[in-house]
PDB file of N, CA and C in Angstrom:
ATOM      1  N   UNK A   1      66.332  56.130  47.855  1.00  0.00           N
ATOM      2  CA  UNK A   1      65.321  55.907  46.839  1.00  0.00           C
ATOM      3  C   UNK A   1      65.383  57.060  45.832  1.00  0.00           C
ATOM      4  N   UNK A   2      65.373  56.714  44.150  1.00  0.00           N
ATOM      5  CA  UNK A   2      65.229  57.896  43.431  1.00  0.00           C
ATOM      6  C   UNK A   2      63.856  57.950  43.189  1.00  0.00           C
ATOM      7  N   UNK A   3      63.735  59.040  42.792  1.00  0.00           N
ATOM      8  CA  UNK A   3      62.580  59.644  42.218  1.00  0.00           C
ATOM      9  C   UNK A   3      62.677  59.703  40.365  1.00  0.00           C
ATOM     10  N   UNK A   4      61.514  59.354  39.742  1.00  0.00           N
ATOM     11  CA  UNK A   4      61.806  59.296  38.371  1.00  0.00           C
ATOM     12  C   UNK A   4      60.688  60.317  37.665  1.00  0.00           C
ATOM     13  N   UNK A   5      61.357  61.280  37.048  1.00  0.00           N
ATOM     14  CA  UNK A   5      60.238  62.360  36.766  1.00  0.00           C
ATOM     15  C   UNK A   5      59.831  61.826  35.487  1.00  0.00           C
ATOM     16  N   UNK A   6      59.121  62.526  34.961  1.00  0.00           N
ATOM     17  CA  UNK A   6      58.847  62.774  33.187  1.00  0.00           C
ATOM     18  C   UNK A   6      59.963  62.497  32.283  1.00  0.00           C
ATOM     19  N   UNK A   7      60.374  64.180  32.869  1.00  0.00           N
ATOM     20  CA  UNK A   7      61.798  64.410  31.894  1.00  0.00           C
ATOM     21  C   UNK A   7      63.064  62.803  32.519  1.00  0.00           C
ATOM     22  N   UNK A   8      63.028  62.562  33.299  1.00  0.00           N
ATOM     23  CA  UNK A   8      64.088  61.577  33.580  1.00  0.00           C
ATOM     24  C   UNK A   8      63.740  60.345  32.708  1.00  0.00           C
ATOM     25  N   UNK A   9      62.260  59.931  32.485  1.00  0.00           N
ATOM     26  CA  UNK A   9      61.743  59.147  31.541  1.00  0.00           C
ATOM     27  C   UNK A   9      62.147  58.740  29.959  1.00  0.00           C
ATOM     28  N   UNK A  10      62.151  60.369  29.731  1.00  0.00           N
ATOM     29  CA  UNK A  10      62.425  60.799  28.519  1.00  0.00           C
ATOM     30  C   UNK A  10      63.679  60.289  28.064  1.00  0.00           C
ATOM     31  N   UNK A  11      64.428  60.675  29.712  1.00  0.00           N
ATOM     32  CA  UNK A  11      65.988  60.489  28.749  1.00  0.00           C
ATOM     33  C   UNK A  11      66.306  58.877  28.741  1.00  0.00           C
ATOM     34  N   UNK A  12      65.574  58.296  29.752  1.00  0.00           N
ATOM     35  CA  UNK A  12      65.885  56.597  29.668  1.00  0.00           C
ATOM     36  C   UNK A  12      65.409  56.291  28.437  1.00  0.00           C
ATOM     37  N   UNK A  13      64.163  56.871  27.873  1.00  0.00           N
ATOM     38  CA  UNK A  13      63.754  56.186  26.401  1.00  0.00           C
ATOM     39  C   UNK A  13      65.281  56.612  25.508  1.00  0.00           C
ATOM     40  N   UNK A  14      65.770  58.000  25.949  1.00  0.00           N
ATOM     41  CA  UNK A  14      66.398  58.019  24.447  1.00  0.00           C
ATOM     42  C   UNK A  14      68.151  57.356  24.860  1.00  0.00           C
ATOM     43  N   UNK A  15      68.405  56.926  26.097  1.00  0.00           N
ATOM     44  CA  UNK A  15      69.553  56.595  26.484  1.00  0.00           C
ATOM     45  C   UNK A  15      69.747  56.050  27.951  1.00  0.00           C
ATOM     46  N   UNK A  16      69.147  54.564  28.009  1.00  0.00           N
ATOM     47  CA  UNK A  16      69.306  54.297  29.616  1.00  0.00           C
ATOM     48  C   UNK A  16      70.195  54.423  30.199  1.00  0.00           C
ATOM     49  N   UNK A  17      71.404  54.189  29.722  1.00  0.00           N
ATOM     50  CA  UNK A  17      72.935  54.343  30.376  1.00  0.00           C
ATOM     51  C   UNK A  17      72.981  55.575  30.796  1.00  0.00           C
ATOM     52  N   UNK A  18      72.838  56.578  30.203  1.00  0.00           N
ATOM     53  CA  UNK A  18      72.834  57.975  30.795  1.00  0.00           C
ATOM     54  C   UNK A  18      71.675  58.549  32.280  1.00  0.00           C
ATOM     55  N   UNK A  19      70.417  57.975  32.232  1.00  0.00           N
ATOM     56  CA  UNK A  19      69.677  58.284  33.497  1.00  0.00           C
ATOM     57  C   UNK A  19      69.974  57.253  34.475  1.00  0.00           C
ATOM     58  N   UNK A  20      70.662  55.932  33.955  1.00  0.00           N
ATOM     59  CA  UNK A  20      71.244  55.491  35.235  1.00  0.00           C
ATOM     60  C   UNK A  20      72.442  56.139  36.146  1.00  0.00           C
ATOM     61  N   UNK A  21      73.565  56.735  35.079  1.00  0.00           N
ATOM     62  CA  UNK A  21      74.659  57.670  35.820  1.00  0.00           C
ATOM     63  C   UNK A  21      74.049  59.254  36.461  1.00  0.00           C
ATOM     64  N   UNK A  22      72.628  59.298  35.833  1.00  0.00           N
ATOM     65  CA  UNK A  22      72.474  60.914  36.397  1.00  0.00           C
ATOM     66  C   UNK A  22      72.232  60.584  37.554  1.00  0.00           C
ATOM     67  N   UNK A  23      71.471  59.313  38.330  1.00  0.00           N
ATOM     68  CA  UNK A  23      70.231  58.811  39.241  1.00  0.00           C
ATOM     69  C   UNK A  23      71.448  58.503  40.651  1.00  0.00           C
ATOM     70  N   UNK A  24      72.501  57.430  39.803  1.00  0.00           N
ATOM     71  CA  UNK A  24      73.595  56.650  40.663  1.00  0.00           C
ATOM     72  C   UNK A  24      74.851  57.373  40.648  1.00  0.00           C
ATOM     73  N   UNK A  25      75.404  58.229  40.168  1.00  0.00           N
ATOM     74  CA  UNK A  25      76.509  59.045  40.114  1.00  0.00           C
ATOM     75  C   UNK A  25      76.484  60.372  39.571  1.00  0.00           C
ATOM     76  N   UNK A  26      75.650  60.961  39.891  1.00  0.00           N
ATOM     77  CA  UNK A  26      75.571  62.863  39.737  1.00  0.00           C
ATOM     78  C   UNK A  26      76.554  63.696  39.377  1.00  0.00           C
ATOM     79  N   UNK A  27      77.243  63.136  40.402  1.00  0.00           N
ATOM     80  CA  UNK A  27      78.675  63.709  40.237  1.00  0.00           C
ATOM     81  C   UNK A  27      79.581  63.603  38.972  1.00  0.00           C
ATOM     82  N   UNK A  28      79.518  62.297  38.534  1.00  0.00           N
ATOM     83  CA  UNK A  28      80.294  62.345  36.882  1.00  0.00           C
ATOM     84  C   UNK A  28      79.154  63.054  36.027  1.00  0.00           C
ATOM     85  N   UNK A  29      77.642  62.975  35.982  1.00  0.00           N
ATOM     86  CA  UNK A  29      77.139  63.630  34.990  1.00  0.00           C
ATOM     87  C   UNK A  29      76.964  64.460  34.725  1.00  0.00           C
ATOM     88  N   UNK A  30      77.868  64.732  32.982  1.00  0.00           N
ATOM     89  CA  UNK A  30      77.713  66.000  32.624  1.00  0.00           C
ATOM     90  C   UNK A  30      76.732  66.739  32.910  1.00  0.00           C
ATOM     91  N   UNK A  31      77.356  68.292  32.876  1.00  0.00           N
ATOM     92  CA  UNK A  31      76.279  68.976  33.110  1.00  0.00           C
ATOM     93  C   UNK A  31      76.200  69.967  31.798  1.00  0.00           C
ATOM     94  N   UNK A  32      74.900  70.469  31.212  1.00  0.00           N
ATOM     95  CA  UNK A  32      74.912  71.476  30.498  1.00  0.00           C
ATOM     96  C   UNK A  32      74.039  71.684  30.159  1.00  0.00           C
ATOM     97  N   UNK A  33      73.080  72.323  29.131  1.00  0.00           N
ATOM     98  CA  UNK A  33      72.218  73.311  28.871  1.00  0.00           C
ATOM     99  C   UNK A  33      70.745  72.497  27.904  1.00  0.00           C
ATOM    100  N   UNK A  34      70.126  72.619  28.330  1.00  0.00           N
ATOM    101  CA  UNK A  34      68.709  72.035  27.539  1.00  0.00           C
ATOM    102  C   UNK A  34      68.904  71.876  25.737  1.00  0.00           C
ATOM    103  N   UNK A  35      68.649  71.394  25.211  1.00  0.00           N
ATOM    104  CA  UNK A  35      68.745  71.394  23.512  1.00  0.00           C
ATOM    105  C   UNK A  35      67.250  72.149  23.517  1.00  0.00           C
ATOM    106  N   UNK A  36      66.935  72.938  22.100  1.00  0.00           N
ATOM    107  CA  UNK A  36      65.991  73.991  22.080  1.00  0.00           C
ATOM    108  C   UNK A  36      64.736  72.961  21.774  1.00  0.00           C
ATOM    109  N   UNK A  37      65.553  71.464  21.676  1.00  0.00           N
ATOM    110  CA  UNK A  37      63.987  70.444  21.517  1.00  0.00           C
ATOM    111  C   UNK A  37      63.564  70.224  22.879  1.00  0.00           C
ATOM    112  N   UNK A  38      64.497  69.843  23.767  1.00  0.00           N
ATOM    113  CA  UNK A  38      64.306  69.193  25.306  1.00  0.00           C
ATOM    114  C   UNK A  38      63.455  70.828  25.839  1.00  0.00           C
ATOM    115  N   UNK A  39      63.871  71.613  26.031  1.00  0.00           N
ATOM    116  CA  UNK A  39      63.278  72.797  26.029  1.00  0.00           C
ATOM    117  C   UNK A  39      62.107  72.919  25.743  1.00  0.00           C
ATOM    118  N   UNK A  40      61.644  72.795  24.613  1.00  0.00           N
ATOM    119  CA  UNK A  40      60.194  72.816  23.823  1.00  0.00           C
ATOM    120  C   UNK A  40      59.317  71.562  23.975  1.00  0.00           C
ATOM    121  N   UNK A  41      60.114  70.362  24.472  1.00  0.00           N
ATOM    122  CA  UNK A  41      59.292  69.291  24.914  1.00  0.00           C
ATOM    123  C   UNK A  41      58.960  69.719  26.734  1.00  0.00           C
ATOM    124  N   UNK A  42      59.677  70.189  27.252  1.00  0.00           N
ATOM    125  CA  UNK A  42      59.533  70.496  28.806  1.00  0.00           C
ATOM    126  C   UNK A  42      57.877  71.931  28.330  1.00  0.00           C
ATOM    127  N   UNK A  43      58.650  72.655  27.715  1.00  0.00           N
ATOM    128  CA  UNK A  43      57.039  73.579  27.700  1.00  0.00           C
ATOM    129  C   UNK A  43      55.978  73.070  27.495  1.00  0.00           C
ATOM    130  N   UNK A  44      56.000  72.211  26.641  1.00  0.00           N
ATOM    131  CA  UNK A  44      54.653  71.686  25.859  1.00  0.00           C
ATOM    132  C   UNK A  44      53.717  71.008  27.117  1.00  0.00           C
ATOM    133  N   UNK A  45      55.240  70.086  28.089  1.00  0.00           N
ATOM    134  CA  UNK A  45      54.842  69.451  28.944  1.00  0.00           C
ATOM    135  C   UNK A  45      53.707  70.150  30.292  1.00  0.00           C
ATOM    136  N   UNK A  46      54.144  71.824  30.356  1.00  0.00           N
ATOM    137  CA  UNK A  46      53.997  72.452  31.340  1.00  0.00           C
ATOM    138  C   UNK A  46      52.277  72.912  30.677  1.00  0.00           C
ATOM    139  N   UNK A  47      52.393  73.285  29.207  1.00  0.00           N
ATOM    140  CA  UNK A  47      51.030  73.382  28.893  1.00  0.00           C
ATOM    141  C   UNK A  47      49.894  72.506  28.782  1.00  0.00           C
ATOM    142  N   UNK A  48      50.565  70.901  28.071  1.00  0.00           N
ATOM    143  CA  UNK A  48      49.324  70.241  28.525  1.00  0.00           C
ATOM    144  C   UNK A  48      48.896  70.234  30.216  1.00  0.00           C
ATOM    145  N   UNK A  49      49.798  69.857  30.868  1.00  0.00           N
ATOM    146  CA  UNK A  49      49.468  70.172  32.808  1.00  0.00           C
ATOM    147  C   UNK A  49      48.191  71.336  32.987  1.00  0.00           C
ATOM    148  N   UNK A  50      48.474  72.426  32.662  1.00  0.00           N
ATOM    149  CA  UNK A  50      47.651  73.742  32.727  1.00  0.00           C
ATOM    150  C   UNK A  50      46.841  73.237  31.796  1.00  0.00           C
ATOM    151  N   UNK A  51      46.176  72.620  30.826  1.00  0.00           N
ATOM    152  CA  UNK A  51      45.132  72.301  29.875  1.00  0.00           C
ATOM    153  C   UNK A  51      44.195  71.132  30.893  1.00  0.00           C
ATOM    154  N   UNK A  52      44.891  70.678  31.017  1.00  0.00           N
ATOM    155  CA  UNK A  52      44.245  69.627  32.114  1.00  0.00           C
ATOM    156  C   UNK A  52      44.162  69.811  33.481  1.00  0.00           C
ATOM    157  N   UNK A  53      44.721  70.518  33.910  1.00  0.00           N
ATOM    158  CA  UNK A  53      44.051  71.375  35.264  1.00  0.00           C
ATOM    159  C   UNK A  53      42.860  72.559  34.660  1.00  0.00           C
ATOM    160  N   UNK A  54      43.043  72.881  33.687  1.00  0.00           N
ATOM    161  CA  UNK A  54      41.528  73.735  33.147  1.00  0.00           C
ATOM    162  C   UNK A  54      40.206  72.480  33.014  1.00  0.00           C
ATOM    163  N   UNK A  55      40.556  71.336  32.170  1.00  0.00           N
ATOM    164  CA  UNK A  55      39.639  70.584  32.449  1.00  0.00           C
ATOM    165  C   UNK A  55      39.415  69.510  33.451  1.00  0.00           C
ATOM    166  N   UNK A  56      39.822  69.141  34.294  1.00  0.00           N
ATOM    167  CA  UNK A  56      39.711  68.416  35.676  1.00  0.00           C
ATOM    168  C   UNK A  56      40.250  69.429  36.957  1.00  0.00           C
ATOM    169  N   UNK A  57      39.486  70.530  36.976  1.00  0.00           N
ATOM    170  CA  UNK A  57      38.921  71.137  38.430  1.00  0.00           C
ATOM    171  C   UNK A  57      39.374  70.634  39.395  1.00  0.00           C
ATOM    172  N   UNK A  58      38.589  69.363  39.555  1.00  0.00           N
ATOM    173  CA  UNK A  58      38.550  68.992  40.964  1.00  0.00           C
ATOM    174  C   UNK A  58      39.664  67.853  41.475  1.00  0.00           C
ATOM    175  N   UNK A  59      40.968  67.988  40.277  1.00  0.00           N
ATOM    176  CA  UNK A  59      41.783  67.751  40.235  1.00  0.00           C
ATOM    177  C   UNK A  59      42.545  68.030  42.013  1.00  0.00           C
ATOM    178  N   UNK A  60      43.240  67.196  42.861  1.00  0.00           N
ATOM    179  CA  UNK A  60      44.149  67.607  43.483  1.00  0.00           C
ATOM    180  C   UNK A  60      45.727  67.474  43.360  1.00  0.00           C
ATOM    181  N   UNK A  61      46.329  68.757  43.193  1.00  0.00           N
ATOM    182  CA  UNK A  61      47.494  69.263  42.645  1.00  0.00           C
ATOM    183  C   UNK A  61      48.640  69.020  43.885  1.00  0.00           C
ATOM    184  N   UNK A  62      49.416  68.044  43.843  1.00  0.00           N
ATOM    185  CA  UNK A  62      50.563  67.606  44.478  1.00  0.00           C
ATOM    186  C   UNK A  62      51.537  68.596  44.364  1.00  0.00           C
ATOM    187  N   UNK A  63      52.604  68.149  45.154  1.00  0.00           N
ATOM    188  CA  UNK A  63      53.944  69.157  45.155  1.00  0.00           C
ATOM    189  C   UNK A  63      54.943  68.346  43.553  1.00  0.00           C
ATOM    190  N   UNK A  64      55.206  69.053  42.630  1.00  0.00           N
ATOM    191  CA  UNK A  64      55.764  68.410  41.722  1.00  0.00           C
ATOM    192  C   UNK A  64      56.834  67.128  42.326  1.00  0.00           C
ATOM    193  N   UNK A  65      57.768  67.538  42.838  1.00  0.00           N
ATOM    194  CA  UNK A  65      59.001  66.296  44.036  1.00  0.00           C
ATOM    195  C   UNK A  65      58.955  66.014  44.984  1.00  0.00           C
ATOM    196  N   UNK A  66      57.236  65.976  45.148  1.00  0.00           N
ATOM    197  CA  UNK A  66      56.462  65.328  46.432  1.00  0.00           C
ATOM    198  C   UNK A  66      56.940  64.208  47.005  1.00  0.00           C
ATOM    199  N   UNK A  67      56.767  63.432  47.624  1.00  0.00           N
ATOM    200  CA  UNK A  67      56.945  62.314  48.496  1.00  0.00           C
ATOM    201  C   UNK A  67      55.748  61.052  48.102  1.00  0.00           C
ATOM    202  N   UNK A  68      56.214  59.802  47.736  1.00  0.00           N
ATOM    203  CA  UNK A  68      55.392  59.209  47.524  1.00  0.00           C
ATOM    204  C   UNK A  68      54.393  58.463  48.712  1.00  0.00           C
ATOM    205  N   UNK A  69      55.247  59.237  50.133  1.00  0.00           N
ATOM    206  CA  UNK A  69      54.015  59.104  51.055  1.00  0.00           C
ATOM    207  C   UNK A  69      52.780  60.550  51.210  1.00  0.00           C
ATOM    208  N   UNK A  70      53.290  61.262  50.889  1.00  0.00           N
ATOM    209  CA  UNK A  70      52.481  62.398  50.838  1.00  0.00           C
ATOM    210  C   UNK A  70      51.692  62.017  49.461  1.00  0.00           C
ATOM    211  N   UNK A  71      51.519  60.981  48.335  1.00  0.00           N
ATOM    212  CA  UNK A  71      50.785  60.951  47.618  1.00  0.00           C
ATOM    213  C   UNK A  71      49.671  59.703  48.275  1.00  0.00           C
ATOM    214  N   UNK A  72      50.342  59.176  49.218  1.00  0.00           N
ATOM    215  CA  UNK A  72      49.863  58.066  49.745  1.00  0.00           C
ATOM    216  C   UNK A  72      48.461  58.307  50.490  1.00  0.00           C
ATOM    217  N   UNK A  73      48.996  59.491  51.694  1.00  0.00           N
ATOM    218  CA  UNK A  73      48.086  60.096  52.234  1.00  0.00           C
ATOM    219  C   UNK A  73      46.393  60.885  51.093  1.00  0.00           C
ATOM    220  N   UNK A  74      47.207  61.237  49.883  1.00  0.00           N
ATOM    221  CA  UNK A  74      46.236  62.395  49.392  1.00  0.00           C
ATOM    222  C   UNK A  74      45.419  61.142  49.031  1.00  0.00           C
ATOM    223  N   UNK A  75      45.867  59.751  48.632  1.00  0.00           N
ATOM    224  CA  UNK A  75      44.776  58.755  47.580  1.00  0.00           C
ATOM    225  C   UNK A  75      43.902  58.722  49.031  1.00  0.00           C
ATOM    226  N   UNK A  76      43.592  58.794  50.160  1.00  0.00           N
ATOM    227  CA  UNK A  76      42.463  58.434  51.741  1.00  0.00           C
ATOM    228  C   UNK A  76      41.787  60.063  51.338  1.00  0.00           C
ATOM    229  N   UNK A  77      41.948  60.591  50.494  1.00  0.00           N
ATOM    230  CA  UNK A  77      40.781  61.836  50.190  1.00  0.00           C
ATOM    231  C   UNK A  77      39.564  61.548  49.288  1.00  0.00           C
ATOM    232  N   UNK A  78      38.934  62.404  49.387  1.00  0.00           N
ATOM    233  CA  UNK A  78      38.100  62.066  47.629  1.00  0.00           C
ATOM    234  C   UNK A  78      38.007  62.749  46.430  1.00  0.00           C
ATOM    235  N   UNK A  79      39.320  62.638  46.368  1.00  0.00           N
ATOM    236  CA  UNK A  79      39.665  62.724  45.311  1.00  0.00           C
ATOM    237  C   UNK A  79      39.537  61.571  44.379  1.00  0.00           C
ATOM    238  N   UNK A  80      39.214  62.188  42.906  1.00  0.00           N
ATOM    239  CA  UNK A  80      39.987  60.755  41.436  1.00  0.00           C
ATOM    240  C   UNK A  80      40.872  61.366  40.835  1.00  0.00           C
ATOM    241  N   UNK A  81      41.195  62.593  40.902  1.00  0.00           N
ATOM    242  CA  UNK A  81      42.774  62.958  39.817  1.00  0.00           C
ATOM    243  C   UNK A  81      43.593  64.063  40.712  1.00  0.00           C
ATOM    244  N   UNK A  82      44.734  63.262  40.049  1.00  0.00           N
ATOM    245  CA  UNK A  82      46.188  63.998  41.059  1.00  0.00           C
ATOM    246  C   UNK A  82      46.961  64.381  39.723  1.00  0.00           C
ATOM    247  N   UNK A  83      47.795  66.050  40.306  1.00  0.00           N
ATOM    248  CA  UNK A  83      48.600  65.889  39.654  1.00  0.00           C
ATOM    249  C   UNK A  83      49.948  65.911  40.309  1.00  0.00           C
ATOM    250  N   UNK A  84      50.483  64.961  39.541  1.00  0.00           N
ATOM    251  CA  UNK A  84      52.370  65.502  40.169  1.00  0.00           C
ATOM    252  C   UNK A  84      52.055  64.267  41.175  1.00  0.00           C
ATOM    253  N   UNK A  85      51.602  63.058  41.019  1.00  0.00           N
ATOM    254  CA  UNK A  85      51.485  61.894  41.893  1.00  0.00           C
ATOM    255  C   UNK A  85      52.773  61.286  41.937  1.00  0.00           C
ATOM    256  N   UNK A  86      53.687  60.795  43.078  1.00  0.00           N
ATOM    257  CA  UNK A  86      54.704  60.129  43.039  1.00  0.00           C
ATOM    258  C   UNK A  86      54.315  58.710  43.953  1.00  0.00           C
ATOM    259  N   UNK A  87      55.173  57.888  43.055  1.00  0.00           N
ATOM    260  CA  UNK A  87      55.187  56.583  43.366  1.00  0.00           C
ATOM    261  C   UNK A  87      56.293  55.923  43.480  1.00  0.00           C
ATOM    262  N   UNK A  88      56.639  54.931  44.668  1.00  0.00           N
ATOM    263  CA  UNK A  88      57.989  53.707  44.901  1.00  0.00           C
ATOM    264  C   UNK A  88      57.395  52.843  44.463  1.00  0.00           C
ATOM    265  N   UNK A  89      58.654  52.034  43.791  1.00  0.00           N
ATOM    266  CA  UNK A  89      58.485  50.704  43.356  1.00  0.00           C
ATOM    267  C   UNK A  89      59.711  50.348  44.711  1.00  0.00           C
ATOM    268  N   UNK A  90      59.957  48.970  44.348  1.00  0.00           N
ATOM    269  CA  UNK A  90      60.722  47.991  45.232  1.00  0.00           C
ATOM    270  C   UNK A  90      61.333  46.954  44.323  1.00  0.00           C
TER     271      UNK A  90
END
């Protein structure tokens, strides 16, 4: 099963063919260095997170490449906001 982050999101919007070879063949995909936009979109990403953990407190904060059974377990809390929630499809 893959896991589909943010950034993996990102790159299917700007090129599905490419996050299908990163996901299904690793091994051919290039490897190399952030562009100073992908970069500055990953920060921005890390600051809204910290903006919204300032305003939802009572937020419970997942492992970023958690397990979508370990998110499974946290939804039987009482909790209403997660961050870093992972989910399977089928």
């Amino acid at each position: 099963m893959h896991q589909l982050t943010k950034t993996d999101f990102k790159y299917y919007l700007d090129c599905p063919e490419s996050i299908w070879l990163l996901k299904n063949k690793p091994q051919v995909y290039p490897k190399g260095e952030f562009s100073l936009f992908a970069e500055k979109l990953i920060n921005e990403g890390y600051e809204v997170e910290a903006y919204a953990k300032q305003l939802f407190t009572n937020g419970l904060d997942l492992p970023e490449y958690g397990s979508p059974k370990e998110t499974q377990n946290a939804l039987t809390d009482a909790h209403n906001v997660y961050f870093q929630p992972s989910f399977s499809t089928t």
